[in-house]
PDB file of N, CA and C in Angstrom:
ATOM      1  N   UNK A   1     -24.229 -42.338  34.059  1.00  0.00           N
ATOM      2  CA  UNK A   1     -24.722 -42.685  32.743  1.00  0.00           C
ATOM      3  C   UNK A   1     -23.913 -43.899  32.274  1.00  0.00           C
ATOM      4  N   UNK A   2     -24.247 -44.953  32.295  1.00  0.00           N
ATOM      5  CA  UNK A   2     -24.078 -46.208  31.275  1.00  0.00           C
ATOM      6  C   UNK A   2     -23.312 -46.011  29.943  1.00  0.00           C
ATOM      7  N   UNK A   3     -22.128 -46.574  29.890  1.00  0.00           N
ATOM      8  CA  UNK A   3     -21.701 -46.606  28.578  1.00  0.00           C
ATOM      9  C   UNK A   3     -22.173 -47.636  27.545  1.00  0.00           C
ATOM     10  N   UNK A   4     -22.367 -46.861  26.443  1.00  0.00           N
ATOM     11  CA  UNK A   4     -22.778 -47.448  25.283  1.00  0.00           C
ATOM     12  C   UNK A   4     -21.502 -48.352  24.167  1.00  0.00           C
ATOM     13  N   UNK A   5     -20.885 -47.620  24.232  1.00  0.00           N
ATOM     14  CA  UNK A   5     -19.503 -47.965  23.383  1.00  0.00           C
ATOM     15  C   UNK A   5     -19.915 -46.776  21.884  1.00  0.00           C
ATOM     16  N   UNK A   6     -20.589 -45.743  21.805  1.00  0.00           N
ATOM     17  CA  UNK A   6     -20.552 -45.297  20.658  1.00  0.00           C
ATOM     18  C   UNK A   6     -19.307 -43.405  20.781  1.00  0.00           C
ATOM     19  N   UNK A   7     -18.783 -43.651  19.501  1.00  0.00           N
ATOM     20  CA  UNK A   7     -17.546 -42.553  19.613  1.00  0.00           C
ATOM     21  C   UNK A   7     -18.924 -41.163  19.835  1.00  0.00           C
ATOM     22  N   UNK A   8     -17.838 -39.970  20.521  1.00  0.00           N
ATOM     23  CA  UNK A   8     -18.244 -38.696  20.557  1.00  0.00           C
ATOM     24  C   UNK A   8     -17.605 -37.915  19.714  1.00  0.00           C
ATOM     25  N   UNK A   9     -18.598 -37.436  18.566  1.00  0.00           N
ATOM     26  CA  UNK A   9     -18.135 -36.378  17.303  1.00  0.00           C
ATOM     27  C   UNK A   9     -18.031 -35.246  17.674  1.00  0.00           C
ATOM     28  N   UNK A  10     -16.520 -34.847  17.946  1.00  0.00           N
ATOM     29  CA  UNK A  10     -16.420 -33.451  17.696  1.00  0.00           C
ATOM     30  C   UNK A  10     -16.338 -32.480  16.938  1.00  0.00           C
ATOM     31  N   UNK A  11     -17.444 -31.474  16.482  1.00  0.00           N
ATOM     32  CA  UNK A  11     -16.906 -31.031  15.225  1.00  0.00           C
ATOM     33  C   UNK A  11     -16.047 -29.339  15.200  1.00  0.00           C
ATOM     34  N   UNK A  12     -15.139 -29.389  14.730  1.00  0.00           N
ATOM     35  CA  UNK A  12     -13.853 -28.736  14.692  1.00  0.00           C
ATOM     36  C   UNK A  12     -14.078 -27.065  14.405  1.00  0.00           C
ATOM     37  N   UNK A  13     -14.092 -26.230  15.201  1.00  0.00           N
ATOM     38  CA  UNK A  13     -14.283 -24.744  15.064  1.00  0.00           C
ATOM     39  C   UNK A  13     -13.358 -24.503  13.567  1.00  0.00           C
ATOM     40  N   UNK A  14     -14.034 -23.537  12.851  1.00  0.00           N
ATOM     41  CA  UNK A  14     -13.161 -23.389  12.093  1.00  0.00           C
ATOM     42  C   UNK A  14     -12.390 -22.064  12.319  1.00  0.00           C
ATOM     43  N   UNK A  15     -10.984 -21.360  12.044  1.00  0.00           N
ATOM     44  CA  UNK A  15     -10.968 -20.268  12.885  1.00  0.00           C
ATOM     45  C   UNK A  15     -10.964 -19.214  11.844  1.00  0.00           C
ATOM     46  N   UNK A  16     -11.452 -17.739  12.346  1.00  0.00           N
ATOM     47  CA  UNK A  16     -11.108 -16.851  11.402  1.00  0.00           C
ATOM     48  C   UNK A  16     -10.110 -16.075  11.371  1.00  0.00           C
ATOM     49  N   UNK A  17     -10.198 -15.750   9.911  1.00  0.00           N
ATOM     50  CA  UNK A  17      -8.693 -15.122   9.538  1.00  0.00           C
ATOM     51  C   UNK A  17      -8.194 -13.653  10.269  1.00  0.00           C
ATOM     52  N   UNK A  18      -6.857 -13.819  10.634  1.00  0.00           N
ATOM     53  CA  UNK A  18      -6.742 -12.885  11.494  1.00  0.00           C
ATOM     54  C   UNK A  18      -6.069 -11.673  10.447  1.00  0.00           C
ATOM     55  N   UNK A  19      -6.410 -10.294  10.864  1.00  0.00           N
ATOM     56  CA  UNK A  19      -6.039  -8.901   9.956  1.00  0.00           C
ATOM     57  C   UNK A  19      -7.080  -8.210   9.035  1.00  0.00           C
ATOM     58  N   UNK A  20      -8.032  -9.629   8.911  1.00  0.00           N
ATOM     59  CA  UNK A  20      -8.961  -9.045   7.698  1.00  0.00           C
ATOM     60  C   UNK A  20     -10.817  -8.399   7.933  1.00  0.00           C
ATOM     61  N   UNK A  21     -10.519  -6.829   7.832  1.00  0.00           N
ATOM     62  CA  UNK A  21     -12.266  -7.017   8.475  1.00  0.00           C
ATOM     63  C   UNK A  21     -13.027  -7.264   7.780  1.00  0.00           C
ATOM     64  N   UNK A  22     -14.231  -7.438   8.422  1.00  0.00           N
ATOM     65  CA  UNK A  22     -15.643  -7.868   7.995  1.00  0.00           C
ATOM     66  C   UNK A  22     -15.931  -7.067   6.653  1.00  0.00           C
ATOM     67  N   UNK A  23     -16.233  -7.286   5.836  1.00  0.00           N
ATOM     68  CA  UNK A  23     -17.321  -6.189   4.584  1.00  0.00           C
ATOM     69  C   UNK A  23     -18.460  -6.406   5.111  1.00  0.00           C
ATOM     70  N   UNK A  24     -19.296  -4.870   4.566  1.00  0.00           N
ATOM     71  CA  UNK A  24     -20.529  -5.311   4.743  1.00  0.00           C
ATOM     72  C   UNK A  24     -20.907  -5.129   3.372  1.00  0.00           C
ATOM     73  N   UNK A  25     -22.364  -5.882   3.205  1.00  0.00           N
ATOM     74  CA  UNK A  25     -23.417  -5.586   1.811  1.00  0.00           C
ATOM     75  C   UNK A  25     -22.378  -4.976   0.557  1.00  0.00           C
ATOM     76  N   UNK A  26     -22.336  -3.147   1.119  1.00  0.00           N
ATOM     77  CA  UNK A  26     -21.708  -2.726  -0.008  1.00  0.00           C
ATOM     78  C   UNK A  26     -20.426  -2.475  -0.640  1.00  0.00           C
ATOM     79  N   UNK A  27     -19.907  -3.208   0.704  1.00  0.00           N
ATOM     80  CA  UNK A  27     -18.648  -3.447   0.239  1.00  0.00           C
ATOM     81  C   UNK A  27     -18.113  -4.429  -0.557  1.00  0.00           C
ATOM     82  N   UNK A  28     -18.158  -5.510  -0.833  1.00  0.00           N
ATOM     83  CA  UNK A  28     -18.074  -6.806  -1.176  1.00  0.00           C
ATOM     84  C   UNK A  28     -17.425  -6.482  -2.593  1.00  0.00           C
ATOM     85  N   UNK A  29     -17.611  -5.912  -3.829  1.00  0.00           N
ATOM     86  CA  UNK A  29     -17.131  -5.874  -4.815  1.00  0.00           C
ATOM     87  C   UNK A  29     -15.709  -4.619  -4.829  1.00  0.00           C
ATOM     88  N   UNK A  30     -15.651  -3.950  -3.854  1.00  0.00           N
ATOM     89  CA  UNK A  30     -14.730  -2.885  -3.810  1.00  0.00           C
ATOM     90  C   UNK A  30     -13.222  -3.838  -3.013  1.00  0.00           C
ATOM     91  N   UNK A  31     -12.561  -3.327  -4.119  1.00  0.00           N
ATOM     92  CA  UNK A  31     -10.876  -3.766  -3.507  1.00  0.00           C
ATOM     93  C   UNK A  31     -10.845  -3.149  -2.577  1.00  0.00           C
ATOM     94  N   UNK A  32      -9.825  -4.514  -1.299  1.00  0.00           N
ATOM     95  CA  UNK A  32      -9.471  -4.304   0.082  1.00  0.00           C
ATOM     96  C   UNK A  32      -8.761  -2.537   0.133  1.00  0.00           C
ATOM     97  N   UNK A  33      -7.509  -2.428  -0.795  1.00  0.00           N
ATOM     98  CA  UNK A  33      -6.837  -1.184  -1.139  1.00  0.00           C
ATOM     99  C   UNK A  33      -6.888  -0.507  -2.804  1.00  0.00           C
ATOM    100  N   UNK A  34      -6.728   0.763  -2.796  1.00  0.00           N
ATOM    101  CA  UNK A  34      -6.538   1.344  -4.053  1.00  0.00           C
ATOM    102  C   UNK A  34      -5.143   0.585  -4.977  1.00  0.00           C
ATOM    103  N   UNK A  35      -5.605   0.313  -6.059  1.00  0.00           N
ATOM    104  CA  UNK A  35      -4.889  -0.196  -7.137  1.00  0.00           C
ATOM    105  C   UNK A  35      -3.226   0.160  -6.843  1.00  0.00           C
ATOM    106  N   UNK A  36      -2.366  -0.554  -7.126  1.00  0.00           N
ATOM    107  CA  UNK A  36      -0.935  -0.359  -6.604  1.00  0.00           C
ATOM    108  C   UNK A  36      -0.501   1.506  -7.369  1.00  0.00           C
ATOM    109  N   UNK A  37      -0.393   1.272  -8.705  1.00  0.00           N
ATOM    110  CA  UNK A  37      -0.610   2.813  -9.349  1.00  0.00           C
ATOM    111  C   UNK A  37      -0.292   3.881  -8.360  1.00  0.00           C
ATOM    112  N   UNK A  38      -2.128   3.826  -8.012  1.00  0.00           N
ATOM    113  CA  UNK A  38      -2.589   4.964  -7.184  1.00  0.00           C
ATOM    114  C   UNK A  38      -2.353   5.471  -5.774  1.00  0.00           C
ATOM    115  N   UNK A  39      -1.374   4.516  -5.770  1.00  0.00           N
ATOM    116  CA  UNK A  39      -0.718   5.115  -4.370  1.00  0.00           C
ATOM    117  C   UNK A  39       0.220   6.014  -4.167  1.00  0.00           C
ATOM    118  N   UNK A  40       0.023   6.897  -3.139  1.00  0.00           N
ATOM    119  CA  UNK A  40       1.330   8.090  -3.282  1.00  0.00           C
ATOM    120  C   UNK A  40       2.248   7.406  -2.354  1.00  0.00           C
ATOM    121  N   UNK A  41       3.775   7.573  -2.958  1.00  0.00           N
ATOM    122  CA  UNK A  41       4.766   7.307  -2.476  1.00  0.00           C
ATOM    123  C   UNK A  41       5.579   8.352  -1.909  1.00  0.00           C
ATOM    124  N   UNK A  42       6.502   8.210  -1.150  1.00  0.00           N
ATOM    125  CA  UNK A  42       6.709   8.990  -0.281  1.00  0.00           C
ATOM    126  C   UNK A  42       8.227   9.449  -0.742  1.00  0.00           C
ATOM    127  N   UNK A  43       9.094  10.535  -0.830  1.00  0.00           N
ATOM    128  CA  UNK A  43      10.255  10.918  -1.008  1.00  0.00           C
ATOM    129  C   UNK A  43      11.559   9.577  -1.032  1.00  0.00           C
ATOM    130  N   UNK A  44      10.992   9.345  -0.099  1.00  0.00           N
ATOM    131  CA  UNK A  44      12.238   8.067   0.160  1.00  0.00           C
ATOM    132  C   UNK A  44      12.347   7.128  -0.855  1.00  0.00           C
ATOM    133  N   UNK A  45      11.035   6.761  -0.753  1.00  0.00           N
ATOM    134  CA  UNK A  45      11.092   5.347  -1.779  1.00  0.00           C
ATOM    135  C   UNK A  45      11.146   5.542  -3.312  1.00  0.00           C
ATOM    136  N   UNK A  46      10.540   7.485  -3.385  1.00  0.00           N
ATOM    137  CA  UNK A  46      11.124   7.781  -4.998  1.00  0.00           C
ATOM    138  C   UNK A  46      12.574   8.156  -5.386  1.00  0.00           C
ATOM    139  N   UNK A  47      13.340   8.027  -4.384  1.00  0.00           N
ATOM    140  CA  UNK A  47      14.803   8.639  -4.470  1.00  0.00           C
ATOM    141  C   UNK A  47      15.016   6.505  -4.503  1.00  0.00           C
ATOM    142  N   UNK A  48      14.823   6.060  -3.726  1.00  0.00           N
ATOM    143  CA  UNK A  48      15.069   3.982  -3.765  1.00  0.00           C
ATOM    144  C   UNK A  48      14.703   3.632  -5.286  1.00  0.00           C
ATOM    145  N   UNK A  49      13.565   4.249  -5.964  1.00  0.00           N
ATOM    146  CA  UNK A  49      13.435   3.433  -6.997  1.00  0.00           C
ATOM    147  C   UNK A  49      13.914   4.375  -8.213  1.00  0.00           C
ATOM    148  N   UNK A  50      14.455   5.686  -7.793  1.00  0.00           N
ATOM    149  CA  UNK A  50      15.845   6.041  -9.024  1.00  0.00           C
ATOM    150  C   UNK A  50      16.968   5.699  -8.767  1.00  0.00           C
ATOM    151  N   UNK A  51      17.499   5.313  -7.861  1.00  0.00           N
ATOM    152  CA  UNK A  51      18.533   4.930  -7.821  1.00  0.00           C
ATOM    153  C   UNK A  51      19.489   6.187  -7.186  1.00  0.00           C
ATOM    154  N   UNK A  52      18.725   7.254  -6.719  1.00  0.00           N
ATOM    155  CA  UNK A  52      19.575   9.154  -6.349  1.00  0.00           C
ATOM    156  C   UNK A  52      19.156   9.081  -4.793  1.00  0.00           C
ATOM    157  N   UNK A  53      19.863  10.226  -4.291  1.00  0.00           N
ATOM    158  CA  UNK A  53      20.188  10.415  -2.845  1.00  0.00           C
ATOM    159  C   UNK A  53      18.559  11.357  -2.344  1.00  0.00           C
ATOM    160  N   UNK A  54      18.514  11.632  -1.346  1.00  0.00           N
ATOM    161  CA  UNK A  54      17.572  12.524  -1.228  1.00  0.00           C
ATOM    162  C   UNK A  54      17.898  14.153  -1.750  1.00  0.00           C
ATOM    163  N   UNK A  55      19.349  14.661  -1.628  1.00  0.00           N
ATOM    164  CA  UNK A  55      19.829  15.804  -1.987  1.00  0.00           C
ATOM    165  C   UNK A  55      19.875  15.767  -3.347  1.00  0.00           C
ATOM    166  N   UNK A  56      20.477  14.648  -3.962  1.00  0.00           N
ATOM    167  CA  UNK A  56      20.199  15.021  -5.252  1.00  0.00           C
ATOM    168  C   UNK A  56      18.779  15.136  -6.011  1.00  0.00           C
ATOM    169  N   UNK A  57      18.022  14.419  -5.241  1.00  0.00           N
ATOM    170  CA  UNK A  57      16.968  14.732  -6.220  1.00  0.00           C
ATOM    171  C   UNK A  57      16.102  16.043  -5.800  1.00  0.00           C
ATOM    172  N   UNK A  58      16.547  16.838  -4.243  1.00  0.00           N
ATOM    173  CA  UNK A  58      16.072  17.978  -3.850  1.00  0.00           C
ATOM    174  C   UNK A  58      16.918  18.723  -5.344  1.00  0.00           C
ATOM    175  N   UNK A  59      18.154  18.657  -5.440  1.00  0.00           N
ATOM    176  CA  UNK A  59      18.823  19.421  -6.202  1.00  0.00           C
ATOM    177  C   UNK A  59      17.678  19.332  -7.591  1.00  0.00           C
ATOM    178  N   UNK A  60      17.206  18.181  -8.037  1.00  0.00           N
ATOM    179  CA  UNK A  60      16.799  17.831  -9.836  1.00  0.00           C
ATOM    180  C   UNK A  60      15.463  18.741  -9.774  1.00  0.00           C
ATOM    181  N   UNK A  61      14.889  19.009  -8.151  1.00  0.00           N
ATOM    182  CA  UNK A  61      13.557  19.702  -8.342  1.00  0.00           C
ATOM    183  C   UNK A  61      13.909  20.787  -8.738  1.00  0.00           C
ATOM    184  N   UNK A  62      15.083  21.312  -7.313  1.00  0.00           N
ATOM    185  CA  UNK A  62      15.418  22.742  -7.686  1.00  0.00           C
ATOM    186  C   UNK A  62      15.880  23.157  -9.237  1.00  0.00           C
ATOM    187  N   UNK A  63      16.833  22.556 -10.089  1.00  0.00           N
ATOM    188  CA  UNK A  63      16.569  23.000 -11.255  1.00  0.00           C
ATOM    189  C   UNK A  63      15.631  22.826 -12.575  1.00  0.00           C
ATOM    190  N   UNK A  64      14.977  22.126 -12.016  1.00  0.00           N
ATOM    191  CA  UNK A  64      13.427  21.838 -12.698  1.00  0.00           C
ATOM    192  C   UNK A  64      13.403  20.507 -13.628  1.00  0.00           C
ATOM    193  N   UNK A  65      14.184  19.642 -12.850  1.00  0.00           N
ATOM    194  CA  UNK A  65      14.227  17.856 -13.756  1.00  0.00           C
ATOM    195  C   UNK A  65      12.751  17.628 -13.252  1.00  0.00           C
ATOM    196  N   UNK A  66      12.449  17.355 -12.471  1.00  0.00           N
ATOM    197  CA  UNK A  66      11.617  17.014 -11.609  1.00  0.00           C
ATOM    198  C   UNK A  66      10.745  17.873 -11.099  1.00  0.00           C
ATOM    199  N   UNK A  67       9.046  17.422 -11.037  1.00  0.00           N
ATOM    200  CA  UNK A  67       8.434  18.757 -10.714  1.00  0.00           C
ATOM    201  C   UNK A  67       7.968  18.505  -8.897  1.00  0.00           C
ATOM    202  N   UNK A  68       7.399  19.387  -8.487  1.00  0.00           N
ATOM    203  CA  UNK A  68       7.570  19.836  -6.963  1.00  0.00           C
ATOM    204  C   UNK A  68       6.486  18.127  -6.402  1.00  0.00           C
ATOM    205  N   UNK A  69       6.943  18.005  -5.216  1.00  0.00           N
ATOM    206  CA  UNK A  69       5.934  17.001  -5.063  1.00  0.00           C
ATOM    207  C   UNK A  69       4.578  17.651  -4.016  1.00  0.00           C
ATOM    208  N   UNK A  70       3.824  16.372  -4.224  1.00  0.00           N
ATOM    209  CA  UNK A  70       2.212  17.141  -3.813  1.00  0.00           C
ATOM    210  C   UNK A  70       2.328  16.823  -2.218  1.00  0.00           C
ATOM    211  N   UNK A  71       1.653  17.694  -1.360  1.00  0.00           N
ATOM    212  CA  UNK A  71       1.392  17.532   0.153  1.00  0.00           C
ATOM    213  C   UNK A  71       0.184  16.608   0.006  1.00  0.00           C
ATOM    214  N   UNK A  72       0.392  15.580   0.876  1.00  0.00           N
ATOM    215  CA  UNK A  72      -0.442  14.591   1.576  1.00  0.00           C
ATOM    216  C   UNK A  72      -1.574  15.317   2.400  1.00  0.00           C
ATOM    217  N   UNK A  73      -2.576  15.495   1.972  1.00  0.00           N
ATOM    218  CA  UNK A  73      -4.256  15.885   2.377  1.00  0.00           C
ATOM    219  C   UNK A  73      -3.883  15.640   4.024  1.00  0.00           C
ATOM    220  N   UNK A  74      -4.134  15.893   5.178  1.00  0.00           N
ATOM    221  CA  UNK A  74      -3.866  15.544   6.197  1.00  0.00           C
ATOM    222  C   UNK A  74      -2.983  14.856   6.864  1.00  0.00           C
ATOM    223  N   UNK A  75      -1.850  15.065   6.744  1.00  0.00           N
ATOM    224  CA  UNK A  75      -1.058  15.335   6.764  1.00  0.00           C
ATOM    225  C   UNK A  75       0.107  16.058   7.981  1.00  0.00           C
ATOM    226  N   UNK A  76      -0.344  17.042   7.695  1.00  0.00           N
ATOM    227  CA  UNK A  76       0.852  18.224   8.322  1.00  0.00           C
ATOM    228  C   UNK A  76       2.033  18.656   7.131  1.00  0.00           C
ATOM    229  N   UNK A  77       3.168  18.082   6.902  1.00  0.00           N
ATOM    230  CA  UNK A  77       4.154  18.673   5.980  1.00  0.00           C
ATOM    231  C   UNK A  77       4.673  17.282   5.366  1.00  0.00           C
ATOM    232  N   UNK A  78       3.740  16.401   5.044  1.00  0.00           N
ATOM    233  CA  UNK A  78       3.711  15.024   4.356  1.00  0.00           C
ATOM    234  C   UNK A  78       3.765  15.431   3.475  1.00  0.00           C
ATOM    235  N   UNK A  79       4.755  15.281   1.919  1.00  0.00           N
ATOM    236  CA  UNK A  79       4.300  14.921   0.442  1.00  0.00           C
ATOM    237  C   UNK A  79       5.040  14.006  -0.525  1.00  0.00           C
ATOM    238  N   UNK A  80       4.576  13.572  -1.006  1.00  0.00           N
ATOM    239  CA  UNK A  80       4.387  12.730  -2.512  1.00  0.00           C
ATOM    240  C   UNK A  80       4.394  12.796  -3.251  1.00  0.00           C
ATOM    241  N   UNK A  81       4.425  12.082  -4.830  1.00  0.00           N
ATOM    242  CA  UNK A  81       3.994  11.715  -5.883  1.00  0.00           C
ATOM    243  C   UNK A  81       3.448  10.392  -5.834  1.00  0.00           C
ATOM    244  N   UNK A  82       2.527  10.429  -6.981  1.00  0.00           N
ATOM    245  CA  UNK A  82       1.666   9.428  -7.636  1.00  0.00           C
ATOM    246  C   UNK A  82       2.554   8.054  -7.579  1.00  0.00           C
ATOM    247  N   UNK A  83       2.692   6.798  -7.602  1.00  0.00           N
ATOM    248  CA  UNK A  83       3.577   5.837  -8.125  1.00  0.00           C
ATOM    249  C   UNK A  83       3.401   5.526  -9.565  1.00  0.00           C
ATOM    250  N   UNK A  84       2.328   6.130 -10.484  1.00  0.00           N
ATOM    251  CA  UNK A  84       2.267   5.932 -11.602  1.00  0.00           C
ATOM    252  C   UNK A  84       3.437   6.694 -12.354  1.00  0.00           C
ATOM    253  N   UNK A  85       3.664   8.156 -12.058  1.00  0.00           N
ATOM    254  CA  UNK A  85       4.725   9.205 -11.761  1.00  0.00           C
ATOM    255  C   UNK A  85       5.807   8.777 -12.008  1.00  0.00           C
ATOM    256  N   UNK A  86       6.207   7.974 -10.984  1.00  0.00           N
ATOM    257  CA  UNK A  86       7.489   7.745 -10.422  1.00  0.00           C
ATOM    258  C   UNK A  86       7.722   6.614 -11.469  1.00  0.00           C
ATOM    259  N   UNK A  87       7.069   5.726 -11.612  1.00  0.00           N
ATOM    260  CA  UNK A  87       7.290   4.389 -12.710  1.00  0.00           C
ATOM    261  C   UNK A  87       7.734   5.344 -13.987  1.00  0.00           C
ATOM    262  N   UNK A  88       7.002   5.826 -14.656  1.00  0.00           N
ATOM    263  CA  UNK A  88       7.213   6.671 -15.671  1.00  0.00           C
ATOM    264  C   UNK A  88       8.345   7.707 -15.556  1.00  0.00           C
ATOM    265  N   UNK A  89       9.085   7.747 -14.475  1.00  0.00           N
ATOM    266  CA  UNK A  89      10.725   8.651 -14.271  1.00  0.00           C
ATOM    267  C   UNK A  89      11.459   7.691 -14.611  1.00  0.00           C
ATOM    268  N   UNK A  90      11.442   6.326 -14.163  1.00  0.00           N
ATOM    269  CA  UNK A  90      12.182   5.215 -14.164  1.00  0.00           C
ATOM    270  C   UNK A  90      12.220   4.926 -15.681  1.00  0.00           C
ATOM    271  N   UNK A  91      11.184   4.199 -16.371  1.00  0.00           N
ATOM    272  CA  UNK A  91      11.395   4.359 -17.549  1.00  0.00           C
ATOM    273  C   UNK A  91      11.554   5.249 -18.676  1.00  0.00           C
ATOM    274  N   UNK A  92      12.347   6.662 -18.606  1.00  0.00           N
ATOM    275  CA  UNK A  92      12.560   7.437 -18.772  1.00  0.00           C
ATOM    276  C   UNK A  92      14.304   7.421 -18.592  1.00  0.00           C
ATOM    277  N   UNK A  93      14.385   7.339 -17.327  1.00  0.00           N
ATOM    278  CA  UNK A  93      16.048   7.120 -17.014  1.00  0.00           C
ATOM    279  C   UNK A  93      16.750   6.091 -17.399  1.00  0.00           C
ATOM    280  N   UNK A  94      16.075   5.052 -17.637  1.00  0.00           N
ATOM    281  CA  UNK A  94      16.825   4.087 -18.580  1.00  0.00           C
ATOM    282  C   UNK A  94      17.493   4.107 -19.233  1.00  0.00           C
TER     283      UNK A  94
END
């Protein structure tokens, strides 16, 4: 083939974002995750954001500072509180 002298346009894949899946139709208006709030947090990170040990705050249940935390739905021997919960201990202990 004969050269012409005219440039060859390549046009540039664009790439997709990696981690994020597809929505479909009815998904599109529903948040990726449940509102920060509504997440249950786990023993650890409610003993991290009082500032107490894990024993002590086993101790604050046992005498009733603190009420029992909830088992995680499937699970096995997973449980929690709310993070709405836990915000509201914090400003409390202040």
């Amino acid at each position: 083939m004969p050269k012409t002298g005219k440039a060859t346009v390549v046009t540039p894949i664009k790439p997709q974002p990696v981690g994020k899946p597809a929505r479909t139709a009815g998904q599109q208006n529903a948040p990726p995750f449940p509102p920060e709030k509504d997440r249950i947090v786990r023993v650890k990170e409610v003993c991290s954001r009082l500032g107490i040990s894990k024993s002590t705050f086993y101790d604050a249940i046992r005498r009733g500072e603190f009420p029992a935390p909830q088992r995680i739905i499937g699970t096995g021997r997973a449980v929690g509180y709310p993070l709405s919960t836990v915000l509201k201990w914090v400003e409390i202990l202040k």
